[in-house]
C-alpha atoms as a PDB file:
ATOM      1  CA  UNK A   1      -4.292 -24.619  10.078  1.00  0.00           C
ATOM      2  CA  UNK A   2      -1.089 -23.363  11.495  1.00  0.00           C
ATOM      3  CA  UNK A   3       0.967 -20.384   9.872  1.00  0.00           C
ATOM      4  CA  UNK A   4       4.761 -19.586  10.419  1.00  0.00           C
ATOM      5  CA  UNK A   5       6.603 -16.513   9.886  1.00  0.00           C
ATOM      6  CA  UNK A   6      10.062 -16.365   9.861  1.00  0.00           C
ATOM      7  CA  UNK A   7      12.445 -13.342  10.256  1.00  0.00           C
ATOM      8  CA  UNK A   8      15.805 -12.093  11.022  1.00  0.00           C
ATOM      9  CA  UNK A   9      17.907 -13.694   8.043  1.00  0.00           C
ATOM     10  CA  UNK A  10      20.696 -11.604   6.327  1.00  0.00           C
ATOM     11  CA  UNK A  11      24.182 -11.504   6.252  1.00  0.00           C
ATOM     12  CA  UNK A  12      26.367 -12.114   8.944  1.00  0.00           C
ATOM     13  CA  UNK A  13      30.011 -12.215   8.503  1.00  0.00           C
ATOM     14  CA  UNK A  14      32.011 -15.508   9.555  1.00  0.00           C
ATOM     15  CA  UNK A  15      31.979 -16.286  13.189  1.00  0.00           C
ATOM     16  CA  UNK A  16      29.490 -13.605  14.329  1.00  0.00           C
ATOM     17  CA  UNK A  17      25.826 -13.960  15.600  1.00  0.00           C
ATOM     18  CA  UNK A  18      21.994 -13.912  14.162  1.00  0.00           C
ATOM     19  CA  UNK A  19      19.202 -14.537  15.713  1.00  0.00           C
ATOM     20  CA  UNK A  20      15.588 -15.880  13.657  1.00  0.00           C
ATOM     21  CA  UNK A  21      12.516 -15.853  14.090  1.00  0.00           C
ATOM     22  CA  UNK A  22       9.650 -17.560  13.821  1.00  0.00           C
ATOM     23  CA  UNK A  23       5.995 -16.488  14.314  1.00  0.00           C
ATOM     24  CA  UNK A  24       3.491 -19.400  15.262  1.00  0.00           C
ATOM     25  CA  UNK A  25      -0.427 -18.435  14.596  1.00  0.00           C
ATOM     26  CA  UNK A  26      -3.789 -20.093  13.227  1.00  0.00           C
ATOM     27  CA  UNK A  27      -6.228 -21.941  14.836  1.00  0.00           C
ATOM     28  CA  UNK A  28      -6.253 -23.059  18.402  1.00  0.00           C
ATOM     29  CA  UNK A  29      -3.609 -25.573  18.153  1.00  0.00           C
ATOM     30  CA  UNK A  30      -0.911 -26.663  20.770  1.00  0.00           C
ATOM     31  CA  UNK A  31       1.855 -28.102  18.559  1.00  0.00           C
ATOM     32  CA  UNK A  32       4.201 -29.965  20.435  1.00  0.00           C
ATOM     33  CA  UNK A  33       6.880 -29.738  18.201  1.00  0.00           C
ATOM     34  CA  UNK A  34       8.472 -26.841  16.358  1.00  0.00           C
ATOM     35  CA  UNK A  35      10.945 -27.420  13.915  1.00  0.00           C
ATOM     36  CA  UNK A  36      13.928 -25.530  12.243  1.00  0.00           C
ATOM     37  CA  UNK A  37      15.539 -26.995   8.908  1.00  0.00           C
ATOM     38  CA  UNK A  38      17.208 -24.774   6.380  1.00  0.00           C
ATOM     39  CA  UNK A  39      18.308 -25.917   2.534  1.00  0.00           C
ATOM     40  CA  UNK A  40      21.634 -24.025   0.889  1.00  0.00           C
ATOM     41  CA  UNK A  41      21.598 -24.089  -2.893  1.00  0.00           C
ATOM     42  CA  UNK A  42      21.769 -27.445  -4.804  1.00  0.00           C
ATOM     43  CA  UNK A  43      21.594 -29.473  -1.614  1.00  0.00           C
ATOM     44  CA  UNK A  44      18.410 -31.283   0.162  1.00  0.00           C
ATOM     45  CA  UNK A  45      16.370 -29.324   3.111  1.00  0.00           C
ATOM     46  CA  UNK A  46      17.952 -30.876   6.305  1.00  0.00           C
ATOM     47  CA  UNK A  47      16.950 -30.709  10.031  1.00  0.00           C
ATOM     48  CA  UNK A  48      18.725 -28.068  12.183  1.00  0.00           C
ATOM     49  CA  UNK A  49      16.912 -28.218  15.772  1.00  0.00           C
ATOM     50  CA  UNK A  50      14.241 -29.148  17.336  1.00  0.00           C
ATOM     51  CA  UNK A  51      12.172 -27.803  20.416  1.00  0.00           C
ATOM     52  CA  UNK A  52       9.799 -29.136  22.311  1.00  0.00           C
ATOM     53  CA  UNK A  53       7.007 -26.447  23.988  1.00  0.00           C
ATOM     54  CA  UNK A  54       5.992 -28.083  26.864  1.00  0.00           C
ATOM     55  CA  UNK A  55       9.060 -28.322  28.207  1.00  0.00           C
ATOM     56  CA  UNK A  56      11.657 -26.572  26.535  1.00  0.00           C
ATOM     57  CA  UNK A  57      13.830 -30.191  25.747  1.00  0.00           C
ATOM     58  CA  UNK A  58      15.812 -29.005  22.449  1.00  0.00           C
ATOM     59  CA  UNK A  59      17.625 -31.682  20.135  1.00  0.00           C
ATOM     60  CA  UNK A  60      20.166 -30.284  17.334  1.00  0.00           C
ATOM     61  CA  UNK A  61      21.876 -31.837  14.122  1.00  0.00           C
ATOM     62  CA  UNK A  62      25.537 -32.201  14.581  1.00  0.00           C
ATOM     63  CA  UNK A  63      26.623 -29.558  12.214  1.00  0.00           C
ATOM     64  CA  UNK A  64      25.359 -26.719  14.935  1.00  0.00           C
ATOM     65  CA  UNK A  65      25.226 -28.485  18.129  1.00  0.00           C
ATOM     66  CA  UNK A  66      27.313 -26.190  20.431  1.00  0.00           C
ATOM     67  CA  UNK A  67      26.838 -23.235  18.295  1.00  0.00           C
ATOM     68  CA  UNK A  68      22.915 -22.511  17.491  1.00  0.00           C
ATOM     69  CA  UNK A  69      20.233 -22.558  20.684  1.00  0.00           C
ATOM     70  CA  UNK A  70      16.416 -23.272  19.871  1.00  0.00           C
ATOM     71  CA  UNK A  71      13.975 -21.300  22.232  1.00  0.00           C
ATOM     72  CA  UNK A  72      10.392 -20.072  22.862  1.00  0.00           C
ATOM     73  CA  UNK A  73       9.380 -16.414  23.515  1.00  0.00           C
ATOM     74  CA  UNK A  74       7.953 -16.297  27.465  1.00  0.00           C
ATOM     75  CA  UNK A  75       4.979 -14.569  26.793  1.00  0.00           C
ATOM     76  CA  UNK A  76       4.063 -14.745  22.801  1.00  0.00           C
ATOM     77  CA  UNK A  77       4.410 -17.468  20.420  1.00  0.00           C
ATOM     78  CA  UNK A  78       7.400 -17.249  18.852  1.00  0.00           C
ATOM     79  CA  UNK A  79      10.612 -19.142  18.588  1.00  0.00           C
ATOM     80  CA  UNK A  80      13.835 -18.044  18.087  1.00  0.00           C
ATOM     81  CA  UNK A  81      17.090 -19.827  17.088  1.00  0.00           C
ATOM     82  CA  UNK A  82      19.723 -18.108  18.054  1.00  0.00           C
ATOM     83  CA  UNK A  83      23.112 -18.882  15.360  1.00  0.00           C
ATOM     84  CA  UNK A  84      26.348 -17.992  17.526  1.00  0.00           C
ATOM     85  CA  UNK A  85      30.378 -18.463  15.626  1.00  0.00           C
ATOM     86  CA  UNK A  86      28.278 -18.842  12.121  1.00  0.00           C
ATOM     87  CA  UNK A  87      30.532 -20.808   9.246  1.00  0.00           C
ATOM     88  CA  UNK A  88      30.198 -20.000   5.351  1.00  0.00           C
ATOM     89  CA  UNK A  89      28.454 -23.808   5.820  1.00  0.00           C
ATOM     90  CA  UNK A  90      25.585 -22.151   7.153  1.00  0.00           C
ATOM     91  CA  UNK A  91      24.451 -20.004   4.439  1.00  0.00           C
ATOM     92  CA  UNK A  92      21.261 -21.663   3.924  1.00  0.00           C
ATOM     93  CA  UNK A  93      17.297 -20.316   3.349  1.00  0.00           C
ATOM     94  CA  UNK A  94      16.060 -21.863   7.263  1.00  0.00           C
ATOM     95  CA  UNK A  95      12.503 -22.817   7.397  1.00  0.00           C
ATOM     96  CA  UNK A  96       9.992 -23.192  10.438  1.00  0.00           C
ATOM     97  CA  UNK A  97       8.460 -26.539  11.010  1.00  0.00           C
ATOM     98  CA  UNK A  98       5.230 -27.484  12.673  1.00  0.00           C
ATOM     99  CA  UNK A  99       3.993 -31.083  11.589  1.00  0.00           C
ATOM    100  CA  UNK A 100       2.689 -30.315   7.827  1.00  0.00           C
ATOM    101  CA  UNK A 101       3.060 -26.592   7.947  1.00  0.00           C
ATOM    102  CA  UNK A 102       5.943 -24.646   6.677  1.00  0.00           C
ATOM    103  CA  UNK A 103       7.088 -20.804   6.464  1.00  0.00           C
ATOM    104  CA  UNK A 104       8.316 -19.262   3.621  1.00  0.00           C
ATOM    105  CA  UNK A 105      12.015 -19.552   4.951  1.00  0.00           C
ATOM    106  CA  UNK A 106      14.379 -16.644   5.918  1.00  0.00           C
ATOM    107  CA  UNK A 107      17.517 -16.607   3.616  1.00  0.00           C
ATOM    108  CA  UNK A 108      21.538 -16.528   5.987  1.00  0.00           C
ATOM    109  CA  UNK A 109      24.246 -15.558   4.184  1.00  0.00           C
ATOM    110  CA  UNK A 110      27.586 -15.881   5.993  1.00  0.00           C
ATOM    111  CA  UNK A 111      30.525 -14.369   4.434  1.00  0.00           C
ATOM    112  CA  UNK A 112      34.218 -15.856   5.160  1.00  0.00           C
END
């Protein structure tokens, strides 16, 4: 079973930077995949990036290609996505993502 933590959520004015986190642990499991989605209130959960361990490929949703950058911590296992030029569009709770297993989310609040 894998567990995520995420961290670093809070409020960020318009245009200015955040950076989450996201703590990968459990049993000895490679995933290949990890995940970032976030849902803002009343809407579905959509996909936000994508990154791939091995290798580091990355693959991002429209809406924050350009601005946001998925990565992996060098020597523990954690992954970051770093939110640069943040919109009011982003306010969202984001979510870790490996296969079936899901953090609790980290809330983003950007003001205008």
């Amino acid at each position: 079973q894998v567990q995520l933590v995420e961290s670093g959520g809070g409020l960020v004015q318009a245009g200015g930077s955040l950076r989450l986190s996201c703590a990968v642990s459990g049993r000895t499991f490679s995933p290949l995949y990890v995940n970032w989605f976030r849902q803002a209130p009343g809407k579905e959960r959509e996909f936000v990036a994508q990154l791939r361990l091995s290798d580091g490929l990355t693959n991002y949703a429209d809406s924050v290609k350009g601005r946001f950058t998925a990565s992996k911590a060098n020597a523990k296992n954690t992954v970051y996505l770093q939110m640069n030029a943040v919109k009011p569009e982003d306010t969202a709770v984001y979510y870790c993502n490996v296969n079936s297993a899901w953090g609790q989310g980290t809330q983003v609040t950007v003001s205008a």
